[in-house]
C-alpha atoms as a PDB file:
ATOM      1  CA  UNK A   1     -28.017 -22.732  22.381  1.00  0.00           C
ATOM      2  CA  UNK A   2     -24.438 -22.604  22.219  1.00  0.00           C
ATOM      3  CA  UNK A   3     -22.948 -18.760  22.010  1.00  0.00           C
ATOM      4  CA  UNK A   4     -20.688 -17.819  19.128  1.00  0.00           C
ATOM      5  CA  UNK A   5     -17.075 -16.763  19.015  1.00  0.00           C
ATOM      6  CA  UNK A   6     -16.182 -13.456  16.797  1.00  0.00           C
ATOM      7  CA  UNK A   7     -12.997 -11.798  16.424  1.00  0.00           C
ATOM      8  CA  UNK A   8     -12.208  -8.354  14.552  1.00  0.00           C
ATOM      9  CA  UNK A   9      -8.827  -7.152  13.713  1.00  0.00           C
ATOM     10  CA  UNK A  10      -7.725  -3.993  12.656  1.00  0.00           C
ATOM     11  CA  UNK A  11      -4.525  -2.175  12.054  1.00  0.00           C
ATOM     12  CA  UNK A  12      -4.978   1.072  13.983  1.00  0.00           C
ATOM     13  CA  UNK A  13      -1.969   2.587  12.850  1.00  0.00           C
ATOM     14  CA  UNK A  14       1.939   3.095  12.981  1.00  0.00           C
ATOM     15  CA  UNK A  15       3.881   2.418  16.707  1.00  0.00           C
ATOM     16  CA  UNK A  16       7.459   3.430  17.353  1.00  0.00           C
ATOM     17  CA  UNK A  17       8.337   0.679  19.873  1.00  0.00           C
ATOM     18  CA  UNK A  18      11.615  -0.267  21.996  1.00  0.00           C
ATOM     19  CA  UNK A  19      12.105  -3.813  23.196  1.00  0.00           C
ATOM     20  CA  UNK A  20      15.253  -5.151  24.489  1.00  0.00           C
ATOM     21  CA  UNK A  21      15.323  -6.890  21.254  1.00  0.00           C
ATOM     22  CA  UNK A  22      16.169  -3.073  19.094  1.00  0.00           C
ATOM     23  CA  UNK A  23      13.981  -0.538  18.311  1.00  0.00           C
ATOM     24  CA  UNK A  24      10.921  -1.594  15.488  1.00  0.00           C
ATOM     25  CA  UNK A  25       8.509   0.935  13.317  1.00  0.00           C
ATOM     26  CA  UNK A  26       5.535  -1.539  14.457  1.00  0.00           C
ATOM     27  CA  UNK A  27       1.628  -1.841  12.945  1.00  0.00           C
ATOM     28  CA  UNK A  28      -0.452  -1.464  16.140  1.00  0.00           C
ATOM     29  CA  UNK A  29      -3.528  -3.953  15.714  1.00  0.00           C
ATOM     30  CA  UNK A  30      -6.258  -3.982  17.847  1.00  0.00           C
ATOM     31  CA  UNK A  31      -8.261  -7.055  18.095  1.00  0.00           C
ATOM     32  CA  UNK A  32     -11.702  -7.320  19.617  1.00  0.00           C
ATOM     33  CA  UNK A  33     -12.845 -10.996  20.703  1.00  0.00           C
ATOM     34  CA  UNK A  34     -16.241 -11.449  21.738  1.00  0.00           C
ATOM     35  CA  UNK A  35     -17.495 -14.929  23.034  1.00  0.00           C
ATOM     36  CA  UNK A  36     -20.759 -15.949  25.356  1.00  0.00           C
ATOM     37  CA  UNK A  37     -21.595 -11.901  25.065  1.00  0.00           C
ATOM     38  CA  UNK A  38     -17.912 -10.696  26.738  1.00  0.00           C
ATOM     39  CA  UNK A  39     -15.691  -8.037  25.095  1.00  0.00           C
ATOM     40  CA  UNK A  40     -11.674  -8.657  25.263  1.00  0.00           C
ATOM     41  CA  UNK A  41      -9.204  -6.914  23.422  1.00  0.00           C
ATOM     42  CA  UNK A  42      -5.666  -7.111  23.091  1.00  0.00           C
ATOM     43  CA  UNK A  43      -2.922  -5.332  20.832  1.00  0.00           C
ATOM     44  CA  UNK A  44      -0.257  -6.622  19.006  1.00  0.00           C
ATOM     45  CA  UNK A  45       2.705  -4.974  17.358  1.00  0.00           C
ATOM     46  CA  UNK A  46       3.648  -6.566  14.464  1.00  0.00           C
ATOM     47  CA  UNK A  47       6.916  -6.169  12.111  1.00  0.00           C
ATOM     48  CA  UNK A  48       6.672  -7.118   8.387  1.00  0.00           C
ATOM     49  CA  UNK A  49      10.242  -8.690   8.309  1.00  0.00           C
ATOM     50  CA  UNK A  50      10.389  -9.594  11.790  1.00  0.00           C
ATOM     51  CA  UNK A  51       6.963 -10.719  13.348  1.00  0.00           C
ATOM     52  CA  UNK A  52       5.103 -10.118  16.556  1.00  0.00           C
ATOM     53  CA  UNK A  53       7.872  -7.912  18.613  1.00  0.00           C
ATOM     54  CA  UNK A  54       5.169  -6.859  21.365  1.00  0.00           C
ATOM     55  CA  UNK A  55       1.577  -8.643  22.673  1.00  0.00           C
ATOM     56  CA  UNK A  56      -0.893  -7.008  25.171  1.00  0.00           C
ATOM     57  CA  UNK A  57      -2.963  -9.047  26.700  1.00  0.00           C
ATOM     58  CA  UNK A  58      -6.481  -8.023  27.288  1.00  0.00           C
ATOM     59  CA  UNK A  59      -6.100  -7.396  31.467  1.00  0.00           C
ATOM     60  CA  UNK A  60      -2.920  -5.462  30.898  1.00  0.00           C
ATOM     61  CA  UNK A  61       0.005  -7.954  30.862  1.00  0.00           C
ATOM     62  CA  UNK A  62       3.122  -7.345  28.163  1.00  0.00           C
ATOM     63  CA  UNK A  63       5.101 -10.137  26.102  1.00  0.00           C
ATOM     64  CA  UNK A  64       8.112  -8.574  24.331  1.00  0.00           C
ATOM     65  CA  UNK A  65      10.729 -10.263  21.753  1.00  0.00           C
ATOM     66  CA  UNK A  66      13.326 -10.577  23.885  1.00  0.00           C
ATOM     67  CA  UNK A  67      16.257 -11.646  20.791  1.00  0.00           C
END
């Protein structure tokens, strides 16, 4: 039996965020992954006009926008 792969997003609310690419009024979404019975979850900060300016990885790491 092969386990399955699920993944839940949701938009947890509004971030103020600084990046050395400006300053962004961000949605913060959480999503949960779960695959052979293991929980990770990461955040991203997204920008309507711009796109992902901030991703945190589910053991802590950071990836900005840089430009």
């Amino acid at each position: 039996m092969t386990a399955g792969l699920r993944q839940r997003s949701t938009v947890v609310g509004v971030a103020p965020l600084r990046t050395s690419a400006g300053a962004y009024n961000t949605l913060k979404i959480r999503t949960e992954t779960t695959a052979a019975g293991k929980l990770s979850v990461q955040t991203t900060y997204f920008v309507p006009t711009v796109g992902v300016v901030r991703y945190e990885t589910a053991d802590g790491s950071v990836i900005d926008l840089v430009k």
